[in-house]
N, C-alpha and C. Protein backbone atom coordinates (compact mmCIF):
# COMPACT_ATOMS: atom_id res chain seq x y z
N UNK A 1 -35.78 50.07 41.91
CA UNK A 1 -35.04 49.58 40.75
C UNK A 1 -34.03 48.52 41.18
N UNK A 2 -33.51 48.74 42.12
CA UNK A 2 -32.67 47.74 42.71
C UNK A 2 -33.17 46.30 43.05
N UNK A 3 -33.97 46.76 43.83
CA UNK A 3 -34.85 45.91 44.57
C UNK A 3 -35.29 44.87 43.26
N UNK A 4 -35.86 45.40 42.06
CA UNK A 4 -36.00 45.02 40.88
C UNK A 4 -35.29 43.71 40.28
N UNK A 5 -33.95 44.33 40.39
CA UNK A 5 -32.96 43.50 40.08
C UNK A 5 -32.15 42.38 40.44
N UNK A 6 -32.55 42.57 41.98
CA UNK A 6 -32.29 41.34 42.55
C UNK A 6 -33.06 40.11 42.40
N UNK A 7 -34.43 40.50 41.96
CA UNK A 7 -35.45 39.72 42.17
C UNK A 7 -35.59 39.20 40.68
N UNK A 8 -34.87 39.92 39.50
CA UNK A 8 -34.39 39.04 38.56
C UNK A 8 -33.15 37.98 38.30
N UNK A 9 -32.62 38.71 39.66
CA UNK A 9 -31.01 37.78 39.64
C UNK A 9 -31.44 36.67 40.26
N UNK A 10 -32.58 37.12 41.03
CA UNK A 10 -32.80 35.45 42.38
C UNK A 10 -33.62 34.03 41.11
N UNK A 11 -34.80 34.93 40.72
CA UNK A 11 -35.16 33.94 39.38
C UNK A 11 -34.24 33.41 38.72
N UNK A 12 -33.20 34.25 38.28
CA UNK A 12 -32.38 33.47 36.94
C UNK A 12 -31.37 32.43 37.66
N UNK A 13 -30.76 32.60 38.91
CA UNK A 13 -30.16 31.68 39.39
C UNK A 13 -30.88 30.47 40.04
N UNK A 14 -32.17 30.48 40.53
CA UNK A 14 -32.84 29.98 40.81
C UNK A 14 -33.33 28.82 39.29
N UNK A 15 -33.78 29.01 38.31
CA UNK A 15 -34.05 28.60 37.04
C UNK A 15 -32.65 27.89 36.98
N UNK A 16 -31.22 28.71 37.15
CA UNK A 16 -30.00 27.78 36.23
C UNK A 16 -29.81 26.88 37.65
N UNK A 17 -29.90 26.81 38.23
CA UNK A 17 -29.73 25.64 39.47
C UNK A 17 -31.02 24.58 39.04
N UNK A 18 -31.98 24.91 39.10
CA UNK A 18 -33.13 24.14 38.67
C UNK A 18 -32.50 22.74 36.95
N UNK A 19 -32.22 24.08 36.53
CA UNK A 19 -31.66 23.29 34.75
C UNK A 19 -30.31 22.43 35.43
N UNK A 20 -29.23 22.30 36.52
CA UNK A 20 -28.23 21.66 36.96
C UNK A 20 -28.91 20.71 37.85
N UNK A 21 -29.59 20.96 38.52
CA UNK A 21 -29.97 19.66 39.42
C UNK A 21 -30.84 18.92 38.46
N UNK A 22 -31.57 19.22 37.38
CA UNK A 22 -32.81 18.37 36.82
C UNK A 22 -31.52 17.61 35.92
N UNK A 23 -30.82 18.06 35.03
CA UNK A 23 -29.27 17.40 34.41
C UNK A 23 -28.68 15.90 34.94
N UNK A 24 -28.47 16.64 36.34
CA UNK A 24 -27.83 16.19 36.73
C UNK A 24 -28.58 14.20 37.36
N UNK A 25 -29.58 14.70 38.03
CA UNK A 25 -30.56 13.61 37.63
C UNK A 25 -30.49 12.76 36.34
N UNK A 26 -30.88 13.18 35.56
CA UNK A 26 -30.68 12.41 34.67
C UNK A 26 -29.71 11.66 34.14
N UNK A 27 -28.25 12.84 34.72
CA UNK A 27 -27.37 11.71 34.42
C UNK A 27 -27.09 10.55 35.44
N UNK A 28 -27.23 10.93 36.38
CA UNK A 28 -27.56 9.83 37.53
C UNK A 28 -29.05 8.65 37.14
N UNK A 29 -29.45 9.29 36.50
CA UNK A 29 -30.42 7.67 36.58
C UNK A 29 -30.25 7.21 34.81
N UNK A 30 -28.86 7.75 33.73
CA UNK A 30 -28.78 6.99 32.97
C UNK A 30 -27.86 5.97 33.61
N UNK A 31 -26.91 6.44 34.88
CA UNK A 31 -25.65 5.79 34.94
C UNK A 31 -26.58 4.76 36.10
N UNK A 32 -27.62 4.95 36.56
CA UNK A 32 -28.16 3.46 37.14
C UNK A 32 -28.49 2.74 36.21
N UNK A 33 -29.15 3.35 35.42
CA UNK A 33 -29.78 1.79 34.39
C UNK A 33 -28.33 1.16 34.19
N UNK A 34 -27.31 2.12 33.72
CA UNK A 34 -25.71 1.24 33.19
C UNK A 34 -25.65 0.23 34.45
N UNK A 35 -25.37 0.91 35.77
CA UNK A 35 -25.21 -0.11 36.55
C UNK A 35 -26.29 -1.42 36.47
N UNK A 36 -27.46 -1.07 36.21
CA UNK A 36 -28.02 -2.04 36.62
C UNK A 36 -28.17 -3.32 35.60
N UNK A 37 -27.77 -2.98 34.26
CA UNK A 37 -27.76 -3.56 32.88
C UNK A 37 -26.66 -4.20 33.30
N UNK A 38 -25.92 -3.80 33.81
CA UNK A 38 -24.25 -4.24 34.37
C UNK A 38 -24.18 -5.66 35.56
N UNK A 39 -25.26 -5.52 36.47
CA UNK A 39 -25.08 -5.99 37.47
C UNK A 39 -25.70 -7.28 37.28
N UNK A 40 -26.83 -7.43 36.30
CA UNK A 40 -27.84 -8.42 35.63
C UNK A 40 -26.36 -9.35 34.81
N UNK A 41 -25.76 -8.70 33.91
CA UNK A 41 -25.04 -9.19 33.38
C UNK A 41 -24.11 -10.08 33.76
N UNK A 42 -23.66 -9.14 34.90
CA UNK A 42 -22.27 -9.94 35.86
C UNK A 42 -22.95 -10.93 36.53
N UNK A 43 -24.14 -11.13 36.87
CA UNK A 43 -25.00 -12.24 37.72
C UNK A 43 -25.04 -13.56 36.89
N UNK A 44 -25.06 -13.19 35.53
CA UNK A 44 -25.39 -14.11 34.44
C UNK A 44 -24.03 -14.94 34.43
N UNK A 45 -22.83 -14.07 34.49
CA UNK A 45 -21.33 -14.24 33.60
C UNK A 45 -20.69 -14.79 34.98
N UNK A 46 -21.21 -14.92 36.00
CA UNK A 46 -20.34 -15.82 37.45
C UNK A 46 -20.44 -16.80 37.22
N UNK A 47 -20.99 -17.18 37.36
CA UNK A 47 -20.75 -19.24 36.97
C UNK A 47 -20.33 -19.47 36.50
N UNK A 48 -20.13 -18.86 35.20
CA UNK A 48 -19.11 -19.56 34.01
C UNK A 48 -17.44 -19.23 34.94
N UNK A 49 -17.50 -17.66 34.96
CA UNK A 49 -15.88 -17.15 35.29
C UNK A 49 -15.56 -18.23 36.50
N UNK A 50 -16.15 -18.13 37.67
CA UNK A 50 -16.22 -18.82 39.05
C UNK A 50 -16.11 -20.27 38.65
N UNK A 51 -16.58 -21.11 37.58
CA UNK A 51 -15.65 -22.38 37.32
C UNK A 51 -17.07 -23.25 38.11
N UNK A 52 -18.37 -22.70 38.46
CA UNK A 52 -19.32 -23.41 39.04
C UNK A 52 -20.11 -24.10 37.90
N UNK A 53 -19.84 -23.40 36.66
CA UNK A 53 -20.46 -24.18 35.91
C UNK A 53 -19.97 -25.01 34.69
N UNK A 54 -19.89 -26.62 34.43
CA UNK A 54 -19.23 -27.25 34.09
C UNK A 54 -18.60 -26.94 33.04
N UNK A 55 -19.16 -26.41 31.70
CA UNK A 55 -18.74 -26.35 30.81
C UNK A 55 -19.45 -25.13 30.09
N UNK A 56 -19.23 -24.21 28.85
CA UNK A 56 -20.11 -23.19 28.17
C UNK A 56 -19.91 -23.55 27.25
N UNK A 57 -21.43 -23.16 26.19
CA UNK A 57 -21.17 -23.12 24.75
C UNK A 57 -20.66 -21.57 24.32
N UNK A 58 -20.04 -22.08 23.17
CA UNK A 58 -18.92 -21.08 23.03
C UNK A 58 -20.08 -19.76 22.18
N UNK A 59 -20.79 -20.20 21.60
CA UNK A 59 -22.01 -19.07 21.16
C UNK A 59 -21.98 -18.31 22.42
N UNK A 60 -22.77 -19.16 23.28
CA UNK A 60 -23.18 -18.34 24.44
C UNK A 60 -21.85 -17.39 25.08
N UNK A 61 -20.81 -17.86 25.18
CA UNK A 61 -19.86 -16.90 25.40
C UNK A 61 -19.26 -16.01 24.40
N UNK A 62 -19.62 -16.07 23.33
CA UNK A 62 -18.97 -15.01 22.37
C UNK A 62 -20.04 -13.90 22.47
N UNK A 63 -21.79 -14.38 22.84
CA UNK A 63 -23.02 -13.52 22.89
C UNK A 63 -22.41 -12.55 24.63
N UNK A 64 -22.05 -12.97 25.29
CA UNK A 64 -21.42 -12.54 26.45
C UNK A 64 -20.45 -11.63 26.17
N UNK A 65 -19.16 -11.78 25.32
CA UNK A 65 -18.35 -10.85 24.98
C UNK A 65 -18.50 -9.86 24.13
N UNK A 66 -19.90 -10.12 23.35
CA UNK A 66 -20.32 -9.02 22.75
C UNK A 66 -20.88 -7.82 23.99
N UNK A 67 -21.64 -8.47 24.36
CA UNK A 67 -22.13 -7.50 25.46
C UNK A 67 -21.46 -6.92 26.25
N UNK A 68 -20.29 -7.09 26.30
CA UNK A 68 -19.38 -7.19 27.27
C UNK A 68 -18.61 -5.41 27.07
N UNK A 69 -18.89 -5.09 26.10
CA UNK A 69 -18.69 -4.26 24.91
C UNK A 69 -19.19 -2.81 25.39
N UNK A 70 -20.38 -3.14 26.19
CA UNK A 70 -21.15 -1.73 26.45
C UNK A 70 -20.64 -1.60 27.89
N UNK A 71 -19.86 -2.04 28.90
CA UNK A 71 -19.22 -1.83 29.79
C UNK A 71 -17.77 -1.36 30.31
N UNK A 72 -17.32 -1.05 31.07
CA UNK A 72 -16.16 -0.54 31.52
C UNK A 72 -15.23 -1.39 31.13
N UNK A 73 -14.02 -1.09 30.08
CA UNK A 73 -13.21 -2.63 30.29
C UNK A 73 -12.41 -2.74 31.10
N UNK A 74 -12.17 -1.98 31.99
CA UNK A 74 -11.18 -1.98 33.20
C UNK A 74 -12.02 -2.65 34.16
N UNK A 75 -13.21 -3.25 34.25
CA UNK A 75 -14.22 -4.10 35.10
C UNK A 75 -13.68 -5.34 35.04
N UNK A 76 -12.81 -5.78 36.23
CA UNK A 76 -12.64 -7.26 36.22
C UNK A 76 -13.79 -8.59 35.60
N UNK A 77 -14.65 -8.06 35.45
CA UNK A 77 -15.64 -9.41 35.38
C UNK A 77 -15.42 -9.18 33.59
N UNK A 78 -15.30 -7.89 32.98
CA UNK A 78 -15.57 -7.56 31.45
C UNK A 78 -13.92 -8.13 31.13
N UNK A 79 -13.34 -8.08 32.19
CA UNK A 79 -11.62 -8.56 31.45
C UNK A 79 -11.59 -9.80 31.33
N UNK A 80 -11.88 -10.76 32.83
CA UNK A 80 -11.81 -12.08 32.78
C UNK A 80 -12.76 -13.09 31.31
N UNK A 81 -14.25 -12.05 30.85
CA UNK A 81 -14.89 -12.71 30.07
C UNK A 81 -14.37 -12.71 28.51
N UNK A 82 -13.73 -11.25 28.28
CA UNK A 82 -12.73 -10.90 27.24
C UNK A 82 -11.96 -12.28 27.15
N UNK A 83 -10.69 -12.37 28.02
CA UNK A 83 -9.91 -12.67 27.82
C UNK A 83 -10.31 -14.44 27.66
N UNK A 84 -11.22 -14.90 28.60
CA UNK A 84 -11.87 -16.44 27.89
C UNK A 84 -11.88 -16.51 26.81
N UNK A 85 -12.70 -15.66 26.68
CA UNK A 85 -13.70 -15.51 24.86
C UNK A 85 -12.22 -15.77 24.18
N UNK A 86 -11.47 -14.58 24.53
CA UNK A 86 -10.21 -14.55 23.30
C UNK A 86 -9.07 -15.96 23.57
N UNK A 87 -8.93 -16.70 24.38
CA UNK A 87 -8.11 -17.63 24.41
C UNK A 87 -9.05 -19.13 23.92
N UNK A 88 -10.42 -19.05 23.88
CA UNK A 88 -11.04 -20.33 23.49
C UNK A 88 -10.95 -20.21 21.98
N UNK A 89 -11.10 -18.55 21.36
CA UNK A 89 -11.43 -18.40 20.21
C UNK A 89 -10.21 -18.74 19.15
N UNK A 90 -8.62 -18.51 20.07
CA UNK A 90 -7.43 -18.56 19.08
C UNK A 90 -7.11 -20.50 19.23
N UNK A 91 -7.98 -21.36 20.03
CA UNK A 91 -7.85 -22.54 20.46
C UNK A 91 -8.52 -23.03 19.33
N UNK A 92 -9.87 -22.39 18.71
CA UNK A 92 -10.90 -23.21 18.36
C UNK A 92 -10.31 -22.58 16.79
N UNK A 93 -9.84 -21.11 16.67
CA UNK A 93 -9.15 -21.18 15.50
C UNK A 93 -7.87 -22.19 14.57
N UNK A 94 -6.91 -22.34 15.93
CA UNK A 94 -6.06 -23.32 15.59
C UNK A 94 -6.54 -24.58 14.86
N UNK A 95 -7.41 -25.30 15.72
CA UNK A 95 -7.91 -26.76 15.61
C UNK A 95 -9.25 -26.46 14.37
N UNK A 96 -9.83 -25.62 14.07
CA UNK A 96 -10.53 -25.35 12.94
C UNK A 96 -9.64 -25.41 11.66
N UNK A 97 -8.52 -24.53 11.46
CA UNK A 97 -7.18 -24.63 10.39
C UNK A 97 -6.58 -25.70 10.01
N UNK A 98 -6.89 -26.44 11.58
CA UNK A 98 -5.94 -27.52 10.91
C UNK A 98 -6.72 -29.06 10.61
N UNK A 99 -8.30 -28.93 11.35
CA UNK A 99 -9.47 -29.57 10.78
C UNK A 99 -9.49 -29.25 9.29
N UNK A 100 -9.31 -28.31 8.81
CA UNK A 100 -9.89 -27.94 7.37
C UNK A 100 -8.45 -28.05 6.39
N UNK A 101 -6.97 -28.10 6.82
CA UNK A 101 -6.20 -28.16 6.14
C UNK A 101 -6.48 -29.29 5.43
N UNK A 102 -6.97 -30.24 5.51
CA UNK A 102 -6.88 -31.68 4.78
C UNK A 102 -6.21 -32.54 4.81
N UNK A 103 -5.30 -32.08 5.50
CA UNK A 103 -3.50 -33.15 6.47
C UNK A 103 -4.54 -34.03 7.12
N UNK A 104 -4.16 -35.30 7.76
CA UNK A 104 -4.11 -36.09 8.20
C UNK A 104 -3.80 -35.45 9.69
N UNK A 105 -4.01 -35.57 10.66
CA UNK A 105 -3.86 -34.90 11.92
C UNK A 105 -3.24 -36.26 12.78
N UNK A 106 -2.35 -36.18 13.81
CA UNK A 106 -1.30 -37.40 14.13
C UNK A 106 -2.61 -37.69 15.21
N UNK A 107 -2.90 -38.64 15.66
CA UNK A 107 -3.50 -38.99 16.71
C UNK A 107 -3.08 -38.26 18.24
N UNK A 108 -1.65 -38.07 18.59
CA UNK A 108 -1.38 -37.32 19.74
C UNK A 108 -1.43 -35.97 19.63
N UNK A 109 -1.06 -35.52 18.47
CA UNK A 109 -1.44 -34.29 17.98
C UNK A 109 -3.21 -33.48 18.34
N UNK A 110 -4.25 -34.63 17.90
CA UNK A 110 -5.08 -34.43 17.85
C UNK A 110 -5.88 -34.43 19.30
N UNK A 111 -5.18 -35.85 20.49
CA UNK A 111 -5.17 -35.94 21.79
C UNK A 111 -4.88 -34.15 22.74
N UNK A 112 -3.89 -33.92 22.16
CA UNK A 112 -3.14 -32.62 23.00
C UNK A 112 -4.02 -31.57 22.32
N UNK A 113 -4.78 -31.40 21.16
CA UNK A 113 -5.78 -30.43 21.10
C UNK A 113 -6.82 -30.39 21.87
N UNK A 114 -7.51 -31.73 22.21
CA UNK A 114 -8.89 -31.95 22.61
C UNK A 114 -8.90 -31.97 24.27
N UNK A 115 -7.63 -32.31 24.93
CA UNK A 115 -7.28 -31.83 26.09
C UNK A 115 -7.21 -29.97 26.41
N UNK A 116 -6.06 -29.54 25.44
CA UNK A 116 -6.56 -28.18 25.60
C UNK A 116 -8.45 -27.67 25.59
N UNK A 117 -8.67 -28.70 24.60
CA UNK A 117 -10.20 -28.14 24.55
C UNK A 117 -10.84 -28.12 25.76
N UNK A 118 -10.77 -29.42 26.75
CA UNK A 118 -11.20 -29.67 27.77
C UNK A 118 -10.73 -28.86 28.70
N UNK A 119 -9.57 -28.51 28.85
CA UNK A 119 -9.42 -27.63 30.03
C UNK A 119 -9.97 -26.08 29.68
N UNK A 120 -10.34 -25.60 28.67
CA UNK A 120 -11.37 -24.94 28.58
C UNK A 120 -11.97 -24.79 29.11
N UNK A 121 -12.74 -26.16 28.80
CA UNK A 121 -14.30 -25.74 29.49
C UNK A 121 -15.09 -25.42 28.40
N UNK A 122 -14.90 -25.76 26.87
CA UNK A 122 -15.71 -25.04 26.19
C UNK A 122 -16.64 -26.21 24.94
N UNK A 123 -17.73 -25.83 24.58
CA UNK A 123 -18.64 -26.89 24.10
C UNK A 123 -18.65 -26.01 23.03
N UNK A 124 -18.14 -26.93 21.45
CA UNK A 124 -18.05 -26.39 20.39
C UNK A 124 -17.91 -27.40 19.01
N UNK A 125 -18.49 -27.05 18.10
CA UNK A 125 -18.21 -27.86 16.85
C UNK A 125 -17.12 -29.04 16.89
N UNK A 126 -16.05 -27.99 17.07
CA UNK A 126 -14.52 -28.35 17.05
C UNK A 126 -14.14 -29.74 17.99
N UNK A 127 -14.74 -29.15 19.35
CA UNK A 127 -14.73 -30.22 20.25
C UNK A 127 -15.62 -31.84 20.07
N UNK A 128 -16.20 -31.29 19.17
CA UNK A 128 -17.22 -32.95 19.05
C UNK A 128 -16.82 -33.41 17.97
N UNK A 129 -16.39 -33.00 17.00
CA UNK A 129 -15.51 -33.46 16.00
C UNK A 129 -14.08 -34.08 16.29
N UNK A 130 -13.13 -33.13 17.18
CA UNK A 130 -12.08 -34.14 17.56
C UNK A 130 -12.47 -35.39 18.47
N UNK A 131 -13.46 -35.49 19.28
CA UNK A 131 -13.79 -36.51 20.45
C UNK A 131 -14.32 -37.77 19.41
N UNK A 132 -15.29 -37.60 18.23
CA UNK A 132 -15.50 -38.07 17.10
C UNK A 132 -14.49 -38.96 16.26
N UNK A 133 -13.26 -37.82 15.71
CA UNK A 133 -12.11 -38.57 15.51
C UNK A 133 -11.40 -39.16 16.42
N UNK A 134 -10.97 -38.78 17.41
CA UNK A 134 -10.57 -39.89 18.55
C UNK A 134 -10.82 -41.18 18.65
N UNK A 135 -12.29 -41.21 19.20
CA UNK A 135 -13.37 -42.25 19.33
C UNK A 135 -12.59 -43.70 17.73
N UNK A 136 -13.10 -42.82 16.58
CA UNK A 136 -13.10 -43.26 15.36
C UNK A 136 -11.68 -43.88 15.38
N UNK A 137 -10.60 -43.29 15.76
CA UNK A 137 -9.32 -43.59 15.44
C UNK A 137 -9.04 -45.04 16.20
N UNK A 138 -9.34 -45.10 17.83
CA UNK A 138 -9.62 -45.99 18.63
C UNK A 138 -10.34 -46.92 18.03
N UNK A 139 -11.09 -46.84 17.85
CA UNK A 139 -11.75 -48.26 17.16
C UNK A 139 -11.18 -49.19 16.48
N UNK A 140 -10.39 -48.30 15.09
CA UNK A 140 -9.38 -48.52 13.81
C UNK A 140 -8.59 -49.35 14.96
């Protein structure tokens, strides 16, 4: 009877170790795919952050900060792309507001936007429209 009982205790611990290691697997190979969805990503998002690549369209970086979304945000690469995204976006908001106010925009006014634009780095509506008026104003 004893003997019995051990040999149900060895199964059942045997089975709940089985159900913890098979778990546990799994959570180990959801958290690779994360890494690896992660690592594809950050491969994509260096050039821009790293300054190797001349300029981005701002789609393409807002499609970046979406994604950016399913990662750690304490991940330097998910902060630096955040925080682009969010300083081109309150740039391109400004100069959109005041494109659409219907004011007359001062020529240096409009100079010191399109410089900010440029030190960006960012390829956008906004930006070909002021280079447009520029251009246009110069001529005048």
């Amino acid at each position: 009877e004893h003997e019995l009982d051990d040999k149900v205790l060895t199964a059942g611990l045997a089975s709940s170790w089985k159900n913890v290691v098979k778990s546990q697997l799994m959570r180990l190979k959801k958290l690779q795919k994360q890494r690896d969805r992660f690592a594809v990503w950050s491969k994509s998002v260096q050039p821009i952050i790293s300054g190797k690549e001349k300029k981005i369209a701002f789609k393409v970086l807002e499609e970046l900060a979406k994604e950016s979304h399913q990662f750690p945000a304490t991940a330097d690469m998910v902060q630096r792309v955040r925080n682009l995204y969010h300083r081109i976006l309150r740039w391109r908001n400004s100069v959109s507001s005041q494109l659409k106010s219907g004011q007359k925009i001062e020529m240096n006014v409009a100079r010191v936007m399109f410089e900010e634009g440029e030190k960006l780095e960012v390829v956008c509506d906004e930006m070909k429209v002021l280079r447009k008026e520029i251009k246009t104003t110069r001529v005048w």
